[in-house]
Protein backbone atom coordinates (compact mmCIF):
# COMPACT_ATOMS: atom_id res chain seq x y z
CA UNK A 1 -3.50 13.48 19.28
CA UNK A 2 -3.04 15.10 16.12
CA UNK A 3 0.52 16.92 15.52
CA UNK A 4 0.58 19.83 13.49
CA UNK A 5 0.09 20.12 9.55
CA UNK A 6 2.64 21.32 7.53
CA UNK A 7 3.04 25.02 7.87
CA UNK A 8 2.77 27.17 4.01
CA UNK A 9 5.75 29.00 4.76
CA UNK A 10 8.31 26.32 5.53
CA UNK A 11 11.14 26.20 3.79
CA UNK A 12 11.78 22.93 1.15
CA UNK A 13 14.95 21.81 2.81
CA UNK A 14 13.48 21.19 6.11
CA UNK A 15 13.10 17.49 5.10
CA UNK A 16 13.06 16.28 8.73
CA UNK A 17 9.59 17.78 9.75
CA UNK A 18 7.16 15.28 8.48
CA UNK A 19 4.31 16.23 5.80
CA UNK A 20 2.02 12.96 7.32
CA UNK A 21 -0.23 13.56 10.23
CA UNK A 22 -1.00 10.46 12.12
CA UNK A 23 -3.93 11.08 13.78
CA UNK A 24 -5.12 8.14 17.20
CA UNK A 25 -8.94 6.50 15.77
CA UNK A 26 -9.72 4.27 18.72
CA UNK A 27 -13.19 3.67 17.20
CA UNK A 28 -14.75 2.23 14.11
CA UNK A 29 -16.67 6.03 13.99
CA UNK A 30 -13.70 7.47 14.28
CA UNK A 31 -11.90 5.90 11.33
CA UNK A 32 -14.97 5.97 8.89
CA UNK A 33 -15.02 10.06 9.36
CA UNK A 34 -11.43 9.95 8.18
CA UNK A 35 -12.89 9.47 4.49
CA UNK A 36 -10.30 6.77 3.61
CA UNK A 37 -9.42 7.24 -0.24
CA UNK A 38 -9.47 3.36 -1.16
CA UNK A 39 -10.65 2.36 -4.34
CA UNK A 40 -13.18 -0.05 -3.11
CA UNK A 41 -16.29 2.44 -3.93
CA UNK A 42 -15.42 2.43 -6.98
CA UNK A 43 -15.70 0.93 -11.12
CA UNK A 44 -13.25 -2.07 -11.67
CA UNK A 45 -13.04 -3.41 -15.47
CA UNK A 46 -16.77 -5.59 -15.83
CA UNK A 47 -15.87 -9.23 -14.60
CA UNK A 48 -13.70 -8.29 -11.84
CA UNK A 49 -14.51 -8.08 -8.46
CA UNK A 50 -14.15 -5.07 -6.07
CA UNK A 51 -11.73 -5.30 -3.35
CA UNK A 52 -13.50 -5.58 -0.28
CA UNK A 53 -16.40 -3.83 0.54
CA UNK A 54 -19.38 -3.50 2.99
CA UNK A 55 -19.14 -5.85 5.63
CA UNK A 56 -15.70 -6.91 4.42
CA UNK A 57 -14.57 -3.42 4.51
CA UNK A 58 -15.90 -2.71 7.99
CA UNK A 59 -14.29 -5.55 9.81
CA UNK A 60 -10.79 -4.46 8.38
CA UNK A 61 -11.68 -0.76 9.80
CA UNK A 62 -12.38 -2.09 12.99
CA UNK A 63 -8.95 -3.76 13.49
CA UNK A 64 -7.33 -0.58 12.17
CA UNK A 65 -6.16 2.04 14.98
CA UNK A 66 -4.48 4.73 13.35
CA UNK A 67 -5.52 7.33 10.66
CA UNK A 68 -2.90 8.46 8.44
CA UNK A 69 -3.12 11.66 6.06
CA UNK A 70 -0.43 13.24 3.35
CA UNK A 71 -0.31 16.74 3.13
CA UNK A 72 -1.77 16.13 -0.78
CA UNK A 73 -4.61 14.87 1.17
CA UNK A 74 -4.26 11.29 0.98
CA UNK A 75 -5.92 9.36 3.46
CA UNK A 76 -5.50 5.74 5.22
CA UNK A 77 -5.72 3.73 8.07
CA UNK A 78 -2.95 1.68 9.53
CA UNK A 79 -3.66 -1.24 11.03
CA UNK A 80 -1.55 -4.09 13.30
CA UNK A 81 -4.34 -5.83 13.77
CA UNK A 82 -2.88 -9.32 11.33
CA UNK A 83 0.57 -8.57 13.10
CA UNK A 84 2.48 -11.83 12.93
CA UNK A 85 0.49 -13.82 10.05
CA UNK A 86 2.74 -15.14 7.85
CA UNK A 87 2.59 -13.90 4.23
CA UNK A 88 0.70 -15.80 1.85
CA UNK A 89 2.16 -18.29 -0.27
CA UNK A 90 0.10 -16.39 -3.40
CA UNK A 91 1.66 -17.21 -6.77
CA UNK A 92 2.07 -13.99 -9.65
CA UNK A 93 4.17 -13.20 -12.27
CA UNK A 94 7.04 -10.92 -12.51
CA UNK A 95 8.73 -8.94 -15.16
CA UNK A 96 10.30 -11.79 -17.04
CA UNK A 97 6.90 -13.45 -16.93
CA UNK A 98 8.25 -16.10 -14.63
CA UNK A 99 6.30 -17.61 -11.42
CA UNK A 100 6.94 -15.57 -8.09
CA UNK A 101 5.90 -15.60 -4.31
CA UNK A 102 7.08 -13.39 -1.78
CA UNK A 103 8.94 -16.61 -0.02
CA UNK A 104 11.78 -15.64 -3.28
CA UNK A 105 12.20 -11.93 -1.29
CA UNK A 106 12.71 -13.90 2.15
CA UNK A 107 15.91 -12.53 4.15
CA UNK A 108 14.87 -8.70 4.45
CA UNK A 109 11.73 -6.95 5.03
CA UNK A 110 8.68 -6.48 1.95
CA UNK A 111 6.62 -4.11 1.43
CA UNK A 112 3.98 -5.68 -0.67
CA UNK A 113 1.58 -2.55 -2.29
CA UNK A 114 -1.79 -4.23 -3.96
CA UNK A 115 -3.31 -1.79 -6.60
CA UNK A 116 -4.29 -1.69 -9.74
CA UNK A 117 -4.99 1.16 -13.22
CA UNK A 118 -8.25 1.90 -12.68
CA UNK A 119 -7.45 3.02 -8.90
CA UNK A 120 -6.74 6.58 -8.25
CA UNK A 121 -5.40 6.80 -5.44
CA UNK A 122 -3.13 3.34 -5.79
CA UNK A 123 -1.84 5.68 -8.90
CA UNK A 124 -1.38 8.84 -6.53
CA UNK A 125 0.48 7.38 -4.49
CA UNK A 126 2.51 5.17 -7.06
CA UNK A 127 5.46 7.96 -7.65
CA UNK A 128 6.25 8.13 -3.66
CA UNK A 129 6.66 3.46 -4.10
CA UNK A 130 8.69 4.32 -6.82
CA UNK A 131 11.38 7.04 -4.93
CA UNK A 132 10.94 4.24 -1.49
CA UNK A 133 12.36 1.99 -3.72
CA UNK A 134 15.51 3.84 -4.61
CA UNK A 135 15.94 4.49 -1.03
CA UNK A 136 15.54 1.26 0.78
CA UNK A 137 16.75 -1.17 -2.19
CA UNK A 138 19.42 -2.38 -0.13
CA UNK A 139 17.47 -3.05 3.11
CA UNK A 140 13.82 -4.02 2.04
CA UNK A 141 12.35 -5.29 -1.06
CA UNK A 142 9.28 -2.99 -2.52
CA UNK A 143 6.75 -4.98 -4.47
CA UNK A 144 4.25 -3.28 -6.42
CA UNK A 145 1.40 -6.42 -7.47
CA UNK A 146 -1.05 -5.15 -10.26
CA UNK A 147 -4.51 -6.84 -9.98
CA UNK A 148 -5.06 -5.84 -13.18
CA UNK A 149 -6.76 -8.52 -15.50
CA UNK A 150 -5.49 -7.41 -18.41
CA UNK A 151 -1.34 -7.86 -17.09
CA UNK A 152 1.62 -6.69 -18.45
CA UNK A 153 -0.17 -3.52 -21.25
CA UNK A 154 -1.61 -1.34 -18.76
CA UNK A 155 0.60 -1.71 -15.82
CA UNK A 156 3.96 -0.61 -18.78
CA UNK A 157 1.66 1.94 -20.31
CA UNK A 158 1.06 3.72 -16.50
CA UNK A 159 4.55 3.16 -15.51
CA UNK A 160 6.25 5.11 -18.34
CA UNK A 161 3.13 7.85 -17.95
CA UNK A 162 4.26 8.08 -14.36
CA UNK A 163 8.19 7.54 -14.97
CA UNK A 164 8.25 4.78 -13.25
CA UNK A 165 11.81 3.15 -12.79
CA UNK A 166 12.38 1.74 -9.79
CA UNK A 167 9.92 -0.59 -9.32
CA UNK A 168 9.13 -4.30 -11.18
CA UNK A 169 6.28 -4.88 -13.25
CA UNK A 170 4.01 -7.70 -11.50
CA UNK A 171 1.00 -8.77 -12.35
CA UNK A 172 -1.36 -10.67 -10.66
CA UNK A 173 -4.06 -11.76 -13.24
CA UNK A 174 -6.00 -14.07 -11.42
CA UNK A 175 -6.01 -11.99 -8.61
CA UNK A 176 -4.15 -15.11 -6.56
CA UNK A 177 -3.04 -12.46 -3.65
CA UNK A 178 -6.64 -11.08 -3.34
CA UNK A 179 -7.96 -14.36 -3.27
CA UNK A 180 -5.17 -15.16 -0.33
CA UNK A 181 -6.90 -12.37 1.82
CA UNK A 182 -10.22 -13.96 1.08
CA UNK A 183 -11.09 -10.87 -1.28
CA UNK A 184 -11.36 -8.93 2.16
CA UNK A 185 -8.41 -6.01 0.74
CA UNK A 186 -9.49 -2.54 -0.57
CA UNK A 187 -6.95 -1.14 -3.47
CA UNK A 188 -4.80 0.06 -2.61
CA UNK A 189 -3.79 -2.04 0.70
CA UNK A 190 0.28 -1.99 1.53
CA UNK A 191 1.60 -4.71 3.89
CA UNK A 192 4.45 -4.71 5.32
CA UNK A 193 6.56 -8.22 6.53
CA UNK A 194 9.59 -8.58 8.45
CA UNK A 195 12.36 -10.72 7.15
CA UNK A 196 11.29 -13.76 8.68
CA UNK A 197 7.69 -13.11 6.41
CA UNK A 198 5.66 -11.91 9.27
CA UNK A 199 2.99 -9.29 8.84
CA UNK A 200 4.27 -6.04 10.73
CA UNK A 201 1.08 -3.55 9.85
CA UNK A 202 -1.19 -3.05 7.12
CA UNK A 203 -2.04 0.22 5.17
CA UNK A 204 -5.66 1.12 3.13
CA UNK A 205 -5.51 3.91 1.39
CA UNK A 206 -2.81 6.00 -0.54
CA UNK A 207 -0.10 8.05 1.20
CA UNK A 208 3.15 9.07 0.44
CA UNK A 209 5.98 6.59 1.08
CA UNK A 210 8.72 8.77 0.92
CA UNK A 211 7.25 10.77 3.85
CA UNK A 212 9.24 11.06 7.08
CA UNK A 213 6.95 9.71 9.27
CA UNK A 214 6.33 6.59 6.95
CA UNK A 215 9.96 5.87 7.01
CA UNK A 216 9.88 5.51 10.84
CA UNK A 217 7.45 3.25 10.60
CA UNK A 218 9.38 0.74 7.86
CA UNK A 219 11.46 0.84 10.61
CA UNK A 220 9.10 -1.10 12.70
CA UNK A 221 10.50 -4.38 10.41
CA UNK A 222 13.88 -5.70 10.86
C-alpha cells in the first residue's frame, strides 16, 4: 500500500501530512525496482573500497521490507532484518580527535548515519541529519561517521558548504565501522539503536530525516 504523494497545492504549514511515502516491498524484485539511491555504484577515492556491492548488496535487500521515498526523490529501503544485534564496538575519532565508540552515547537511543564526500546522496540528505539533530538532542544522540580516508579536511570543508552546525565531525579513517559490518553497508546506511545499544532498523539510501513519517519511526527506539 502506497499512501498518497504530496499534493502541489498544499499549503507549507501543513507540517503534519508527511512528504515520505512508505511503500510495502515483500520481495527482493520488488525492492530492486525501487532504484535505491546508495552510493555503492559508484567512484570512491582509488584505494578505498566500495561499500557493499553485488552479492553483498543483494543479501541486505533481501532482509529489507520496506521502500521509503522523499518527495525530492530520495529513495531507500528500511530494513529490521539485524533487529536486536548489538552495536559494534568499532573505534573512530571525534571532533577533538580523541578515541570514540558508540558504547560513550549508551543511555538514549543513536542514530548512527555512515557516509562519506564523494556520496551524493549521503550529502543530500546531510542538511535533514543536521535539523534531526536540533530536534531530538535531548532524547537521542545523532552520529554522522565519515568514511572518508582523508578525515577531518573534507568532512569541515562540506560541512561549512552545507551549513552544517548541529552535527560532530567524525571520522572514521580506517573505515573500523565498515569493517564491523564485514564491508557488507552501502553509503549511505543509517542505523538506528535503542538505549540499551540494540539495532532497531536499518536505512540504505538517502531520505529526509526531518520528515514526519521518519520521526514516527525514531520513535520505534526508547
Amino acid at each position: 500500500m502506497t499512501s498518497p504523494g504530496p499534493s502541489p497545492k498544499r499549503p507549507p504549514h501543513m507540517l503534519l501530512e508527511s512528504d515520505m511515502r512508505l511503500v510495502i516491498a515483500p520481495t527482493l524484485f520488488a525492492l530492486v525496482s525501487l532504484g535505491l539511491a546508495g552510493c555503492d555504484t559508484g567512484s570512491p577515492p582509488k584505494g578505498q573500497g566500495q561499500a557493499g556491492s553485488g552479492t553483498e548488496n543483494a543479501a541486505i535487500s533481501a532482509k529489507a521490507d520496506v521502500g521509503l521515498e522523499s518527495a525530492n526523490g530520495m529513495r531507500a529501503a528500511l530494513s529490521y532484518g539485524f533487529a536486536g544485534q548489538q552495536a559494534p564496538s568499532a573505534v573512530f575519532k571525534g571532533a577533538d580527535g580523541g578515541d570514540v565508540t558508540l558504547a560513550d552515547f549508551a543511555g538514549k537511543p543513536i542514530l548512527v548515519n555512515l557516509w562519506a564526500t564523494w556520496c551524493a546522496p549521503c550529502k543530500a540528505e546531510m542538511p535533514t541529519l543536521d535539523a534531526l539533530a536540533a530536534l531530538e538532542q535531548d532524547r537521542m544522540a545523532v552520529i554522522v561517521l565519515s568514511q572518508d580516508l582523508a578525515g577531518r579536511p573534507p568532512v569541515d570543508a562540506f560541512f561549512a558548504k552545507a551549513g552544517i552546525k548541529n552535527l560532530e565531525p567524525y571520522t572514521d579513517v580506517d573505515n573500523a565501522m565498515l569493517a564491523a559490518f564485514n564491508n557488507q553497508i552501502a553509503l549511505p546506511t543509517t542505523i538506528l539503536y535503542d538505549s540499551e545499544g540494540h539495532e532497531v532498523w536499518r536505512v540504505t539510501g538517502g531520505v529526509e530525516w526531518d520528515d514526519a513519517e521518519m520521526a514516527k519511526l525514531l520513535r520505534e527506539a526508547t
